[in-house]
PDB file of N, CA and C in Angstrom:
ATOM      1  N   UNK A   1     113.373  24.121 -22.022  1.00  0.00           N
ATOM      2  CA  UNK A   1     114.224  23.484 -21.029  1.00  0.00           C
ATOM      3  C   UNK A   1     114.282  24.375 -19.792  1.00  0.00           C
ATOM      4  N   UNK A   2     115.061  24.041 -18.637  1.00  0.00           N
ATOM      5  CA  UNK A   2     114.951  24.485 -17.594  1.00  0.00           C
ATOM      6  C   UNK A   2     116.431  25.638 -17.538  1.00  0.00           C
ATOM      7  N   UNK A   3     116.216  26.814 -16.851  1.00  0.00           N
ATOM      8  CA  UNK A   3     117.225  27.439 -16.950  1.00  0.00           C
ATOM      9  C   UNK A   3     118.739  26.653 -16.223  1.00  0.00           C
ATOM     10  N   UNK A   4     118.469  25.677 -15.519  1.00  0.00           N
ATOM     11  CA  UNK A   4     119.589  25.034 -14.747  1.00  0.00           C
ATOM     12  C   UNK A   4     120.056  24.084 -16.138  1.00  0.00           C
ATOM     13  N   UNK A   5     119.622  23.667 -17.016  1.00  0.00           N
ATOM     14  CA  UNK A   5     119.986  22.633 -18.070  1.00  0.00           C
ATOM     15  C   UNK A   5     121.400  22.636 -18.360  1.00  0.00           C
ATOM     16  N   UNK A   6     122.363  21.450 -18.384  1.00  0.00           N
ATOM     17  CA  UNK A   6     123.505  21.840 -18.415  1.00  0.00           C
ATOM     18  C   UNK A   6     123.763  22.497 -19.782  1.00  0.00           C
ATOM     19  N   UNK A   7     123.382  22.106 -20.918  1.00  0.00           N
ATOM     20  CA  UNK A   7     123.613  23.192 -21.880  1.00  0.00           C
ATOM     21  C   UNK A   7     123.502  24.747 -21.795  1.00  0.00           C
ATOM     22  N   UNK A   8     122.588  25.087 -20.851  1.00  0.00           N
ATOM     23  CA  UNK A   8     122.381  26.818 -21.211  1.00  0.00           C
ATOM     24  C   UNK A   8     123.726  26.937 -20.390  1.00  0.00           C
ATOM     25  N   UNK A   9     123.734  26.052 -19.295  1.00  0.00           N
ATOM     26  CA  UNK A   9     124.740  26.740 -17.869  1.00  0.00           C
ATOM     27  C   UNK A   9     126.282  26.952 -18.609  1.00  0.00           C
ATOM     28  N   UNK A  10     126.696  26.008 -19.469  1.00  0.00           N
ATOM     29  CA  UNK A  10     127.366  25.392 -20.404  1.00  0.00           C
ATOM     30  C   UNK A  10     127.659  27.232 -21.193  1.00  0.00           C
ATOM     31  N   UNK A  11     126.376  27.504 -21.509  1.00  0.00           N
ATOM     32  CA  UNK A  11     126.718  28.709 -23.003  1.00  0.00           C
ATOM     33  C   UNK A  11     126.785  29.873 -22.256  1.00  0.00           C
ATOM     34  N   UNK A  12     126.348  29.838 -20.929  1.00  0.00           N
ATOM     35  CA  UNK A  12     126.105  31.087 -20.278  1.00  0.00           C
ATOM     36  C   UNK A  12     127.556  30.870 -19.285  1.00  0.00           C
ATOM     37  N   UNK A  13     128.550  30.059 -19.637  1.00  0.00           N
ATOM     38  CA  UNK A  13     130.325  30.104 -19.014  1.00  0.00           C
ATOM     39  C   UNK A  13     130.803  30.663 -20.495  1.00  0.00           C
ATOM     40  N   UNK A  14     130.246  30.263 -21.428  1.00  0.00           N
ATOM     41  CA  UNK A  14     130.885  30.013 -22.803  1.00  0.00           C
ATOM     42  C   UNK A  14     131.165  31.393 -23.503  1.00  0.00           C
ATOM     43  N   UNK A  15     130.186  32.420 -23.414  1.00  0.00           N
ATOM     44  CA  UNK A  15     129.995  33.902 -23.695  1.00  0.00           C
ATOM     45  C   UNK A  15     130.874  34.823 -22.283  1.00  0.00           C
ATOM     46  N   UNK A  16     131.205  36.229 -23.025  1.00  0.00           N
ATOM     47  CA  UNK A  16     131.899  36.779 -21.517  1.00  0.00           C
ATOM     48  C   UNK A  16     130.580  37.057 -20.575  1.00  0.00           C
ATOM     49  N   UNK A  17     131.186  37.524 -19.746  1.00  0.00           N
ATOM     50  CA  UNK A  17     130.710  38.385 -18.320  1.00  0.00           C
ATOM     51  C   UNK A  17     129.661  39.246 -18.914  1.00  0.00           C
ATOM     52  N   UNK A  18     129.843  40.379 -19.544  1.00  0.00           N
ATOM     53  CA  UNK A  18     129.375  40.931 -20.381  1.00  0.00           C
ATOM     54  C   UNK A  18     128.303  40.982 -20.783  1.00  0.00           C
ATOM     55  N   UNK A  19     127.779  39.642 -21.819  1.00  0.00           N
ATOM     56  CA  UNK A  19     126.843  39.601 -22.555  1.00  0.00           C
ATOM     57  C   UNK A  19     126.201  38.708 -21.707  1.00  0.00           C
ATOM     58  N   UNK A  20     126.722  37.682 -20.703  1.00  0.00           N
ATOM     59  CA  UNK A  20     125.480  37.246 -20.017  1.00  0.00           C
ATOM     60  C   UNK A  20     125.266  38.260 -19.171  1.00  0.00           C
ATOM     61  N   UNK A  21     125.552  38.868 -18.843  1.00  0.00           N
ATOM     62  CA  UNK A  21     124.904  40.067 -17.959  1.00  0.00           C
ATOM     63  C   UNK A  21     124.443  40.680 -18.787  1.00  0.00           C
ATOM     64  N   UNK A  22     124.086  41.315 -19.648  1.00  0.00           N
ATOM     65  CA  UNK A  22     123.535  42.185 -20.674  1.00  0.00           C
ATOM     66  C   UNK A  22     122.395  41.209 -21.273  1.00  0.00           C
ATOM     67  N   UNK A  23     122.783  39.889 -21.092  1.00  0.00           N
ATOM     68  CA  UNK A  23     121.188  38.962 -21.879  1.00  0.00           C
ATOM     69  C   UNK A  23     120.365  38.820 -20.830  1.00  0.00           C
ATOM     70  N   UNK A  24     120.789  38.708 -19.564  1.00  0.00           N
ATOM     71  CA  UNK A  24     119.899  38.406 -18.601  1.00  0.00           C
ATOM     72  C   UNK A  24     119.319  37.031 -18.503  1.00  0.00           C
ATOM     73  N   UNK A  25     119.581  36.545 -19.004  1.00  0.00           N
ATOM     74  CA  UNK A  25     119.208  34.776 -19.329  1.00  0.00           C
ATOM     75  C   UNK A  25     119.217  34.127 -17.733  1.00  0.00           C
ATOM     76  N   UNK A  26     120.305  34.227 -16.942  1.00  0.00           N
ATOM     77  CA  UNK A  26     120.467  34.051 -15.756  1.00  0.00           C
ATOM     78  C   UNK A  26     119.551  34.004 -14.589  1.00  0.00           C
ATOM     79  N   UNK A  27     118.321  35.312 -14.831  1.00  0.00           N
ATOM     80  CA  UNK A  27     117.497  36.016 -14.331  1.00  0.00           C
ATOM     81  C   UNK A  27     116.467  35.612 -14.592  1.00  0.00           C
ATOM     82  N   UNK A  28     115.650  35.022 -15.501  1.00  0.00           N
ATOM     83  CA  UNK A  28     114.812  34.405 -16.086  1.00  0.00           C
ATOM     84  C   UNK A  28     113.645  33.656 -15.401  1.00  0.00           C
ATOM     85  N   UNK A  29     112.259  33.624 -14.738  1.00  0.00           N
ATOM     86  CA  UNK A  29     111.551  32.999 -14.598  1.00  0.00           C
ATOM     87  C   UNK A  29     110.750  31.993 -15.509  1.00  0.00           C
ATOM     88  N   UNK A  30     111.016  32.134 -16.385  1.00  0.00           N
ATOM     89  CA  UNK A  30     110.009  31.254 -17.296  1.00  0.00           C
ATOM     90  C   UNK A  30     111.031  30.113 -17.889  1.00  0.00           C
ATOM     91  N   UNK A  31     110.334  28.922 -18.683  1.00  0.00           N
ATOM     92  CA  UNK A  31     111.425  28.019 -19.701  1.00  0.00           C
ATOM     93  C   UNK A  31     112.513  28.676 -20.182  1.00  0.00           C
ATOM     94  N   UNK A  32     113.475  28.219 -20.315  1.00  0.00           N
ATOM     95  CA  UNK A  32     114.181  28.630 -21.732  1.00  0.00           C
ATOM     96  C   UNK A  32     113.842  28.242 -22.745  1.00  0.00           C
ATOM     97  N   UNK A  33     114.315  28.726 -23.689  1.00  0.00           N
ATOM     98  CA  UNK A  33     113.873  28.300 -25.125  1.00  0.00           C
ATOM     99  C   UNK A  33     114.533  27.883 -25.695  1.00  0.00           C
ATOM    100  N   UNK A  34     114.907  27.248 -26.262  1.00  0.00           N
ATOM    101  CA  UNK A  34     116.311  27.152 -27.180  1.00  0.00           C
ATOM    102  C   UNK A  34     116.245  27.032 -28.555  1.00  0.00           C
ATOM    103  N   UNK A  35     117.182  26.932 -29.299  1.00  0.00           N
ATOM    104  CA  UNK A  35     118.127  26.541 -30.640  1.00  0.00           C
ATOM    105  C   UNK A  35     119.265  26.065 -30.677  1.00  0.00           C
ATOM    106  N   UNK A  36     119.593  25.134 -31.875  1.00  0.00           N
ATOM    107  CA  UNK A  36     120.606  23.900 -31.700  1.00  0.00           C
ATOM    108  C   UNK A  36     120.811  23.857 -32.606  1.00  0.00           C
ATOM    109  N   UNK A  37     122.182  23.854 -33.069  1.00  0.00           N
ATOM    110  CA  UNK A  37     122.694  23.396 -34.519  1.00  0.00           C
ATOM    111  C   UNK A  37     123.949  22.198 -34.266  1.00  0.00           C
ATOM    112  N   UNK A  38     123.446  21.276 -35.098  1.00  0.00           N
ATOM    113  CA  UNK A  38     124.269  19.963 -35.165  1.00  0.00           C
ATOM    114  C   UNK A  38     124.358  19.642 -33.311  1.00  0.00           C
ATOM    115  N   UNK A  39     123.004  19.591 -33.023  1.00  0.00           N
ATOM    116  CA  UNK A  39     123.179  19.460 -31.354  1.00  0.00           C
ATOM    117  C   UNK A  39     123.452  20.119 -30.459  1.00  0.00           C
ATOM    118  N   UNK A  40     124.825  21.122 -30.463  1.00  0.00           N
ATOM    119  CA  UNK A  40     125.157  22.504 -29.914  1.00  0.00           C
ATOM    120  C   UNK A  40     123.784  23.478 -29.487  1.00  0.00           C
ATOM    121  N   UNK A  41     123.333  23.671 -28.440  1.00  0.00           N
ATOM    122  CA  UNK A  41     122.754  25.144 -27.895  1.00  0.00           C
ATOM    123  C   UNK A  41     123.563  26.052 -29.199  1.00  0.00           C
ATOM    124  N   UNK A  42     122.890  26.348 -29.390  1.00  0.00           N
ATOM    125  CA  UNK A  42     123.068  27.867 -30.436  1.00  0.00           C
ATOM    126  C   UNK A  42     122.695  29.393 -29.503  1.00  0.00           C
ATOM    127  N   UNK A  43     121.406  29.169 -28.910  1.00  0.00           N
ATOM    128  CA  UNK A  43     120.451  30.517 -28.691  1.00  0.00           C
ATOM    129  C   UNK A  43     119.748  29.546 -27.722  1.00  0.00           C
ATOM    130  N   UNK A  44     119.441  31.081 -26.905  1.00  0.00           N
ATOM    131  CA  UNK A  44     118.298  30.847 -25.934  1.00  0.00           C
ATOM    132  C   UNK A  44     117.399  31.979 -25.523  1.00  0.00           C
ATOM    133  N   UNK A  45     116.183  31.906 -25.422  1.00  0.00           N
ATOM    134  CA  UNK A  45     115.558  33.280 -24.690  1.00  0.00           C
ATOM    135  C   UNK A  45     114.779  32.484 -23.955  1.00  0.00           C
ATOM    136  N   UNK A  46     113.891  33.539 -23.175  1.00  0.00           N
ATOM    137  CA  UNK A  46     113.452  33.498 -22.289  1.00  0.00           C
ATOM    138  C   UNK A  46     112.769  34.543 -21.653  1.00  0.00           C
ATOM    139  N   UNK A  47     112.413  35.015 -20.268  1.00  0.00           N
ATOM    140  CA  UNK A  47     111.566  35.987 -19.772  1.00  0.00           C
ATOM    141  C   UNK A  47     111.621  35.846 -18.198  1.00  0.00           C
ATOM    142  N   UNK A  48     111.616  37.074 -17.421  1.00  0.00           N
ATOM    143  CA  UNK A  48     111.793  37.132 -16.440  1.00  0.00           C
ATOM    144  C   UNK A  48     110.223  37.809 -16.030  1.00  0.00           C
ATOM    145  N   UNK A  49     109.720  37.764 -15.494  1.00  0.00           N
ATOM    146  CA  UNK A  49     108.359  37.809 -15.192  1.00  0.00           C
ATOM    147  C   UNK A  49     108.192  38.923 -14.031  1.00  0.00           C
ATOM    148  N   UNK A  50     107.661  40.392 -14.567  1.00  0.00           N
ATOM    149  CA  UNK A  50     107.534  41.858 -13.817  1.00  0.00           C
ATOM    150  C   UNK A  50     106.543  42.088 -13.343  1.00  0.00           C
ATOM    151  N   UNK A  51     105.964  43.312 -12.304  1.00  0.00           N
ATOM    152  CA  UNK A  51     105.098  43.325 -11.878  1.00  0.00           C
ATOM    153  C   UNK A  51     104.492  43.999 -13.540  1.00  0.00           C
ATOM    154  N   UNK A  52     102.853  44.271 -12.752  1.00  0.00           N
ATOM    155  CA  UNK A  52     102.017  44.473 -14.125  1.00  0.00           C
ATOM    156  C   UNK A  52     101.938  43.765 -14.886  1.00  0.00           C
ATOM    157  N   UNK A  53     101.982  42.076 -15.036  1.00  0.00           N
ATOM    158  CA  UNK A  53     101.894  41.025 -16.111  1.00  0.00           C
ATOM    159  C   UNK A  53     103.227  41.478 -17.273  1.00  0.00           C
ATOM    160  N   UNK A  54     104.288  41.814 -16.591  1.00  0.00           N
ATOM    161  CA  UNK A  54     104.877  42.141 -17.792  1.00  0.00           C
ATOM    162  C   UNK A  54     106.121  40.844 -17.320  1.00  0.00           C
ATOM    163  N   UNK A  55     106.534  40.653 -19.360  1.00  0.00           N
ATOM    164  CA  UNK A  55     107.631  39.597 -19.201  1.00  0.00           C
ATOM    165  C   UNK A  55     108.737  40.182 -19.897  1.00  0.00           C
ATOM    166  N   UNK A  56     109.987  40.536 -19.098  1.00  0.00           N
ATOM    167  CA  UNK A  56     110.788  41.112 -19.583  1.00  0.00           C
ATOM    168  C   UNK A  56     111.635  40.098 -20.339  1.00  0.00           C
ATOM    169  N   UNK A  57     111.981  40.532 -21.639  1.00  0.00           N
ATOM    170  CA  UNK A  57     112.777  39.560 -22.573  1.00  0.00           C
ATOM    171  C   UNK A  57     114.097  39.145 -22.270  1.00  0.00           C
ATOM    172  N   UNK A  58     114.894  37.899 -22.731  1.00  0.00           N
ATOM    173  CA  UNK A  58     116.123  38.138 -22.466  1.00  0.00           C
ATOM    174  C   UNK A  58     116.554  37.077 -23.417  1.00  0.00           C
ATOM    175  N   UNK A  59     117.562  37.156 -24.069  1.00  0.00           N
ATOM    176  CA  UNK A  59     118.329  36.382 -25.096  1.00  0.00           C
ATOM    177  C   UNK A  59     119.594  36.198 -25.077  1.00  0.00           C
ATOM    178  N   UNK A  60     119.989  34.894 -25.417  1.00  0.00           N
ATOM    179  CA  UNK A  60     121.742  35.371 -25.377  1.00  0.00           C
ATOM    180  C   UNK A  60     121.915  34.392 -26.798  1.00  0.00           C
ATOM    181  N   UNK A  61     122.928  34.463 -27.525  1.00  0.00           N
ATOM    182  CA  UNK A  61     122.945  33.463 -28.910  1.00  0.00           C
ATOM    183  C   UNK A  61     124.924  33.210 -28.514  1.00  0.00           C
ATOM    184  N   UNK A  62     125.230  32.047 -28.671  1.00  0.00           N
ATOM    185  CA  UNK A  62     126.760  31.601 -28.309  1.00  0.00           C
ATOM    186  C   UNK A  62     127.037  32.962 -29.814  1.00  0.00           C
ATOM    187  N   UNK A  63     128.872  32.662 -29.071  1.00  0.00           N
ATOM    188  CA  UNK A  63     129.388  34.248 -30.383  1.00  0.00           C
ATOM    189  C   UNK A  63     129.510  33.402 -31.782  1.00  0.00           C
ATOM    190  N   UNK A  64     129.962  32.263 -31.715  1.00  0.00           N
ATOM    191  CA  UNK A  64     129.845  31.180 -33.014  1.00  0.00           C
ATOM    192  C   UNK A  64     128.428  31.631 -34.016  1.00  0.00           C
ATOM    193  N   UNK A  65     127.133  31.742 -32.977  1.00  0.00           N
ATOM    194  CA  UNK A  65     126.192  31.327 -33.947  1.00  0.00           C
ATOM    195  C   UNK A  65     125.537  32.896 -34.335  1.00  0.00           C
ATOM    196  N   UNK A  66     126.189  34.134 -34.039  1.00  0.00           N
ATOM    197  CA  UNK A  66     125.597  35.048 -34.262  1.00  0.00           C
ATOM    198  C   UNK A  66     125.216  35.481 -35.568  1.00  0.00           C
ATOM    199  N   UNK A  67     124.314  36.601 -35.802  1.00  0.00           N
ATOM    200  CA  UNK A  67     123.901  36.805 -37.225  1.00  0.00           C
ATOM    201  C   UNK A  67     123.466  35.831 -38.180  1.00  0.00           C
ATOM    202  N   UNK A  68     123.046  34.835 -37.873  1.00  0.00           N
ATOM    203  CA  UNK A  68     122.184  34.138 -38.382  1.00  0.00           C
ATOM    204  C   UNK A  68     121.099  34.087 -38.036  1.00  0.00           C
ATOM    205  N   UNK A  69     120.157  34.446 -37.600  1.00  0.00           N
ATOM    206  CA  UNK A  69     118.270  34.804 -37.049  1.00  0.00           C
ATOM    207  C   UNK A  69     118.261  33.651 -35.985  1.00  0.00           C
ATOM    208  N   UNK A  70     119.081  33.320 -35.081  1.00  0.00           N
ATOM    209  CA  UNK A  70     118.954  31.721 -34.442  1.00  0.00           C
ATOM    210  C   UNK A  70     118.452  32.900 -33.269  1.00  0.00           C
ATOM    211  N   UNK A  71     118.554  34.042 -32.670  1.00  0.00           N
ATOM    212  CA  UNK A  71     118.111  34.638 -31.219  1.00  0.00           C
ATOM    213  C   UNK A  71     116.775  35.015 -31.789  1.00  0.00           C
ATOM    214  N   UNK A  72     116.432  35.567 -33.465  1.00  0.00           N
ATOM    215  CA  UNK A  72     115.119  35.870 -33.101  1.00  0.00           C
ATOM    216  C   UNK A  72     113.619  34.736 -33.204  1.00  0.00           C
ATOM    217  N   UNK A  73     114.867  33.085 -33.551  1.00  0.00           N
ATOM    218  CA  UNK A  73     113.749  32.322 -33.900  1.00  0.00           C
ATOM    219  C   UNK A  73     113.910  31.743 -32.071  1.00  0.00           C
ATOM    220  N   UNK A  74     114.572  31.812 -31.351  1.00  0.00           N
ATOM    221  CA  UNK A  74     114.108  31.584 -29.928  1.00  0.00           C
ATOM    222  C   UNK A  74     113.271  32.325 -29.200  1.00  0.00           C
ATOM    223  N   UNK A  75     113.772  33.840 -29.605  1.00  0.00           N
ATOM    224  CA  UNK A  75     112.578  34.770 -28.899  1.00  0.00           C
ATOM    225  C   UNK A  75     111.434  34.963 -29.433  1.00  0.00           C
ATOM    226  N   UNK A  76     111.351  34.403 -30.716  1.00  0.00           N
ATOM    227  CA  UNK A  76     109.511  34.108 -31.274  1.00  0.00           C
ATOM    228  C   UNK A  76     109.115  33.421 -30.028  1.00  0.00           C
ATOM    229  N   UNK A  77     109.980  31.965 -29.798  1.00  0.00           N
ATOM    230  CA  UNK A  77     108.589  31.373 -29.097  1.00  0.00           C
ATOM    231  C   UNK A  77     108.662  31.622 -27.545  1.00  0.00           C
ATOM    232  N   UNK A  78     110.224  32.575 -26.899  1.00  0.00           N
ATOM    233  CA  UNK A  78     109.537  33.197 -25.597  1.00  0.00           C
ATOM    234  C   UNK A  78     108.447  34.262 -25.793  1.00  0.00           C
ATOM    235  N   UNK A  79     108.098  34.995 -26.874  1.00  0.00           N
ATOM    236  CA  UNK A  79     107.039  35.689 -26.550  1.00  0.00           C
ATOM    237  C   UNK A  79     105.628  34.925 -27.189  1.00  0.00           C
ATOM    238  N   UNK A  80     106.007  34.215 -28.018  1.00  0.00           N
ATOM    239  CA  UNK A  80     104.952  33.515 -27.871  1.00  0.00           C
ATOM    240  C   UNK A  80     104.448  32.866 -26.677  1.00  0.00           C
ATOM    241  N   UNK A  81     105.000  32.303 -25.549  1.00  0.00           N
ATOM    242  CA  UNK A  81     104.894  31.703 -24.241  1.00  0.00           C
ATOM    243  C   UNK A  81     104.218  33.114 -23.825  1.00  0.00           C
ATOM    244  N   UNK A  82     104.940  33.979 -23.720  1.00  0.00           N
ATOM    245  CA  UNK A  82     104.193  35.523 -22.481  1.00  0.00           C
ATOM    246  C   UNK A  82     103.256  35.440 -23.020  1.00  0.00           C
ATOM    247  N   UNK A  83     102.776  35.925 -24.228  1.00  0.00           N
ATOM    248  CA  UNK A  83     101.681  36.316 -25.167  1.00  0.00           C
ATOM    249  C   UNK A  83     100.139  34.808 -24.375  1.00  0.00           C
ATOM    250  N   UNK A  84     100.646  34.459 -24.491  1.00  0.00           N
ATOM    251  CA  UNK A  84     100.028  32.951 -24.410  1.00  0.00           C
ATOM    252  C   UNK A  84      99.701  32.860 -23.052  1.00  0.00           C
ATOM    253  N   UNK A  85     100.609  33.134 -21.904  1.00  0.00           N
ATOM    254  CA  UNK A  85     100.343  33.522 -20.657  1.00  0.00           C
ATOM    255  C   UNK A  85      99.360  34.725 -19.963  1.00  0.00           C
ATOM    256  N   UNK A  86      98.775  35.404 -20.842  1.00  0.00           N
ATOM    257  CA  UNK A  86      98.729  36.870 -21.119  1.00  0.00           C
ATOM    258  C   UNK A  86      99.194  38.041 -20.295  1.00  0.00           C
ATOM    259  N   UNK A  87     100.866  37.677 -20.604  1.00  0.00           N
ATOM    260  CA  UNK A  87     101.761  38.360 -20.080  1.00  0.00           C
ATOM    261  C   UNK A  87     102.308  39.424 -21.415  1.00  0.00           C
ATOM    262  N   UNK A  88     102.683  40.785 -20.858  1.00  0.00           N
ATOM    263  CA  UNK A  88     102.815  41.859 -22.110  1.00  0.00           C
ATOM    264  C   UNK A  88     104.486  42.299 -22.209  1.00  0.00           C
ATOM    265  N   UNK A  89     105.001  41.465 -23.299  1.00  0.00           N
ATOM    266  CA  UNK A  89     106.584  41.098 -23.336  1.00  0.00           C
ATOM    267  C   UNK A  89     106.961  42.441 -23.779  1.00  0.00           C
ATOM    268  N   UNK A  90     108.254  43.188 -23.039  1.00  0.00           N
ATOM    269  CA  UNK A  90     108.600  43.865 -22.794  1.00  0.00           C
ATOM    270  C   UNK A  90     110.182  43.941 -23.441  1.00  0.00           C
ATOM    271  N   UNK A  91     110.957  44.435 -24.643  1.00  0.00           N
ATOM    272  CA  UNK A  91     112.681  44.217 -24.466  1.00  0.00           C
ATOM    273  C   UNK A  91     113.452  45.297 -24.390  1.00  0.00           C
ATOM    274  N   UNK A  92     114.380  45.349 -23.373  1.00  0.00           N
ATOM    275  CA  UNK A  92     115.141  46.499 -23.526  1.00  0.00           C
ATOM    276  C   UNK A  92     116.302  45.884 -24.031  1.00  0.00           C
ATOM    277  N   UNK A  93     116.324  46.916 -25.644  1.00  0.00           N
ATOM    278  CA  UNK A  93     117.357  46.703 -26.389  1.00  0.00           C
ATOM    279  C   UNK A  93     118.687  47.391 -26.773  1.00  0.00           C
ATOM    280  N   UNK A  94     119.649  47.310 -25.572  1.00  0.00           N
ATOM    281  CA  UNK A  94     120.963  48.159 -26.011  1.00  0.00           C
ATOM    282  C   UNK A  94     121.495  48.373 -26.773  1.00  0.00           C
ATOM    283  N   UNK A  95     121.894  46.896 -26.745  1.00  0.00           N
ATOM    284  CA  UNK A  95     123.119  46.300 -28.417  1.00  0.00           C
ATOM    285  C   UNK A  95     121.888  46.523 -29.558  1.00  0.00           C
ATOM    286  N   UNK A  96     122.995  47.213 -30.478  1.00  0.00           N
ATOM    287  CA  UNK A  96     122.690  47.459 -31.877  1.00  0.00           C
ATOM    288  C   UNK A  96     121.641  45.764 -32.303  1.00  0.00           C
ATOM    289  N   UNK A  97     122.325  44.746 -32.210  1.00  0.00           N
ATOM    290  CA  UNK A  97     122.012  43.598 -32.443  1.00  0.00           C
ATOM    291  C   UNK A  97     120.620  42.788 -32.025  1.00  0.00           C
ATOM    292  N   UNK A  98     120.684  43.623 -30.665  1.00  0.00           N
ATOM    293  CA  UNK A  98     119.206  42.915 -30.126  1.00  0.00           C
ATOM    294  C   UNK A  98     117.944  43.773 -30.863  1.00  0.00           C
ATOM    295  N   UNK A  99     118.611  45.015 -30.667  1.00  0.00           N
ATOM    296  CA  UNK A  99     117.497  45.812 -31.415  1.00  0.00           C
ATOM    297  C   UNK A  99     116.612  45.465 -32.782  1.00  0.00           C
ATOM    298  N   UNK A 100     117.763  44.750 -33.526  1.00  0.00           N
ATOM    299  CA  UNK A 100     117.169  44.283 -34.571  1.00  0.00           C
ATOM    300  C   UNK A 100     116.336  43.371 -34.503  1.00  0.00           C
ATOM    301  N   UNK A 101     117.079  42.627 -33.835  1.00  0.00           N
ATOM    302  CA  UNK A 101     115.991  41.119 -33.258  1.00  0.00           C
ATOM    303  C   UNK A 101     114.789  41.609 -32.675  1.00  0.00           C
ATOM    304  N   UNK A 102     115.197  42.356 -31.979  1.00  0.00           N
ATOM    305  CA  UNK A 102     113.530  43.285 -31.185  1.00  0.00           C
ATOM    306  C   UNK A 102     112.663  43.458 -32.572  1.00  0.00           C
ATOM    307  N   UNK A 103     112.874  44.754 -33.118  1.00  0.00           N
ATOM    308  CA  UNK A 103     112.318  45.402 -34.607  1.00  0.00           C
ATOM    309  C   UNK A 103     111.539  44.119 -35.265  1.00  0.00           C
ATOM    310  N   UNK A 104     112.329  43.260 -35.759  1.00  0.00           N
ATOM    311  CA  UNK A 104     112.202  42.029 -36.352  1.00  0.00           C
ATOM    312  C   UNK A 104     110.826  41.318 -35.962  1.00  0.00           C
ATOM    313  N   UNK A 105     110.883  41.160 -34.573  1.00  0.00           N
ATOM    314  CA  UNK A 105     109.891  40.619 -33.500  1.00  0.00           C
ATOM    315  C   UNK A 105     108.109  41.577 -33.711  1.00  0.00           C
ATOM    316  N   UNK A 106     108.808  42.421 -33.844  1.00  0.00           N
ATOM    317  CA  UNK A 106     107.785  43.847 -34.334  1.00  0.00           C
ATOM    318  C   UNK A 106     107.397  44.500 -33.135  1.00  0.00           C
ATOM    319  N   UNK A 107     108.709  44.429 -32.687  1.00  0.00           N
ATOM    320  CA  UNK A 107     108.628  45.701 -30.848  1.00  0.00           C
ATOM    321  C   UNK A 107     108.777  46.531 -31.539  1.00  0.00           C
ATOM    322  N   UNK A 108     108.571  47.641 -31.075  1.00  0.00           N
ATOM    323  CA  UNK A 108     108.704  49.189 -31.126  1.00  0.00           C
ATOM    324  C   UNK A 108     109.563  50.142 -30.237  1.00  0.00           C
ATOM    325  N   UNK A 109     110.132  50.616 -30.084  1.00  0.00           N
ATOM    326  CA  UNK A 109     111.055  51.606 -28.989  1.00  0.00           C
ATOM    327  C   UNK A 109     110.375  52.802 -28.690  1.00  0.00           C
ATOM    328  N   UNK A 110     109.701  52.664 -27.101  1.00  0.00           N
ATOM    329  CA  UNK A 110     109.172  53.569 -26.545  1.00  0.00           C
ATOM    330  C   UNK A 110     109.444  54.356 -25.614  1.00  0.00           C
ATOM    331  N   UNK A 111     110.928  54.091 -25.469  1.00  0.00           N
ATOM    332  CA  UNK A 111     111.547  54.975 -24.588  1.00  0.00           C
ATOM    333  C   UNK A 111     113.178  54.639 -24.081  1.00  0.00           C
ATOM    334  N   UNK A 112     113.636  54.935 -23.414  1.00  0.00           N
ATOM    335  CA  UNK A 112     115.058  54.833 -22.945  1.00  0.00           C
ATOM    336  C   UNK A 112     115.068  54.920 -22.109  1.00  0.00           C
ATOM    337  N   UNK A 113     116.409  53.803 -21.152  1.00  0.00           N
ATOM    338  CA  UNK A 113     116.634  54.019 -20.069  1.00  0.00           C
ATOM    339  C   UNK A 113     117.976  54.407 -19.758  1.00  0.00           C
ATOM    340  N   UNK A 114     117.698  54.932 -18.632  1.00  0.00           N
ATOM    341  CA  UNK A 114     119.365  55.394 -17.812  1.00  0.00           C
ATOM    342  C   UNK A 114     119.298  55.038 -16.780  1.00  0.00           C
ATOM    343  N   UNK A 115     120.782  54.079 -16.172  1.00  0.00           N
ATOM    344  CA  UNK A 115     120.923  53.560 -15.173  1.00  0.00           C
ATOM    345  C   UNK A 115     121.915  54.094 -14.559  1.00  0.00           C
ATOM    346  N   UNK A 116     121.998  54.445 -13.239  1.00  0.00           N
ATOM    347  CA  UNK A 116     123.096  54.817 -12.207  1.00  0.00           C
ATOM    348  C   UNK A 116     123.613  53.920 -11.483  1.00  0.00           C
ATOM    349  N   UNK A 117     125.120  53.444 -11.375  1.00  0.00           N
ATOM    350  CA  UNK A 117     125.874  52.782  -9.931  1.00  0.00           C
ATOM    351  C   UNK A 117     126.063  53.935  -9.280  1.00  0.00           C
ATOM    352  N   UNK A 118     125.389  54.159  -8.006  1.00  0.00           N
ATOM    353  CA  UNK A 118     125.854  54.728  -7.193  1.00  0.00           C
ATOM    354  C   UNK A 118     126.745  54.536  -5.481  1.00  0.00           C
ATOM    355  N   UNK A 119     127.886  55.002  -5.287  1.00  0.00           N
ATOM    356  CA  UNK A 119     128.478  54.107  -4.496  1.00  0.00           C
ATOM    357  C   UNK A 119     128.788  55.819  -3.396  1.00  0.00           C
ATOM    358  N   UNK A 120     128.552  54.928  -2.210  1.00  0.00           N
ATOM    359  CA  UNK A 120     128.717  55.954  -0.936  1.00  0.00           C
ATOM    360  C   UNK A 120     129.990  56.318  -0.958  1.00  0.00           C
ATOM    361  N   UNK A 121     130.166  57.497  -0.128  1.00  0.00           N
ATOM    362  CA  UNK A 121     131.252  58.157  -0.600  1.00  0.00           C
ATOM    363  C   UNK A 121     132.603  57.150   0.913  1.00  0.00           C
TER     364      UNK A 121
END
């Protein structure tokens, strides 16, 4: 589906500030993906598209449907889409939670990042 779809826009009011900022779903160049239980958006991923053919991952799953594998059966088929694009999917995984979903996916952790707000004095 399209990232404007009223369902994602719908799950991405529905979750805090927080985690859609932390899923990045918002940001996204490519389809969304979704999952649905009893009709409900459950999960969505997706990919924001970097220089170097790279597609950076992004997932968000409503807080209802968490811990049930519904984010890593959406982000199968966003990286199946990059993969397919021959784009080289990329996730940075903070939350304990995504990580797994990452692992799961069979990413690997090759490094860490650190980010600065820096604000003039």
């Amino acid at each position: 589906v399209a990232l404007d779809d009223p369902d994602v826009q719908a799950l991405l009011k529905e979750v805090s500030v927080g985690d859609a900022d932390e899923s990045g779903i918002g940001e996204i160049t490519s389809a969304a993906f979704v999952v649905r239980e009893e009709g409900k958006l459950a999960a969505v991923a997706g990919y924001r598209e970097w220089p170097g053919a790279t597609a950076h991952m992004c997932i968000l799953t409503a807080e209802a449907a968490r811990g049930r594998g519904l984010a890593k059966r959406a982000a199968a088929a966003a990286v199946d889409h990059a993969l397919t694009a021959g784009l080289l999917p990329q996730w940075r995984a903070r939350p304990e939670a995504s990580r797994r979903v990452a692992s799961a996916l069979g990413f690997r952790q090759l490094g860490a990042q650190l980010s600065f707000h820096l604000r003039p004095e």
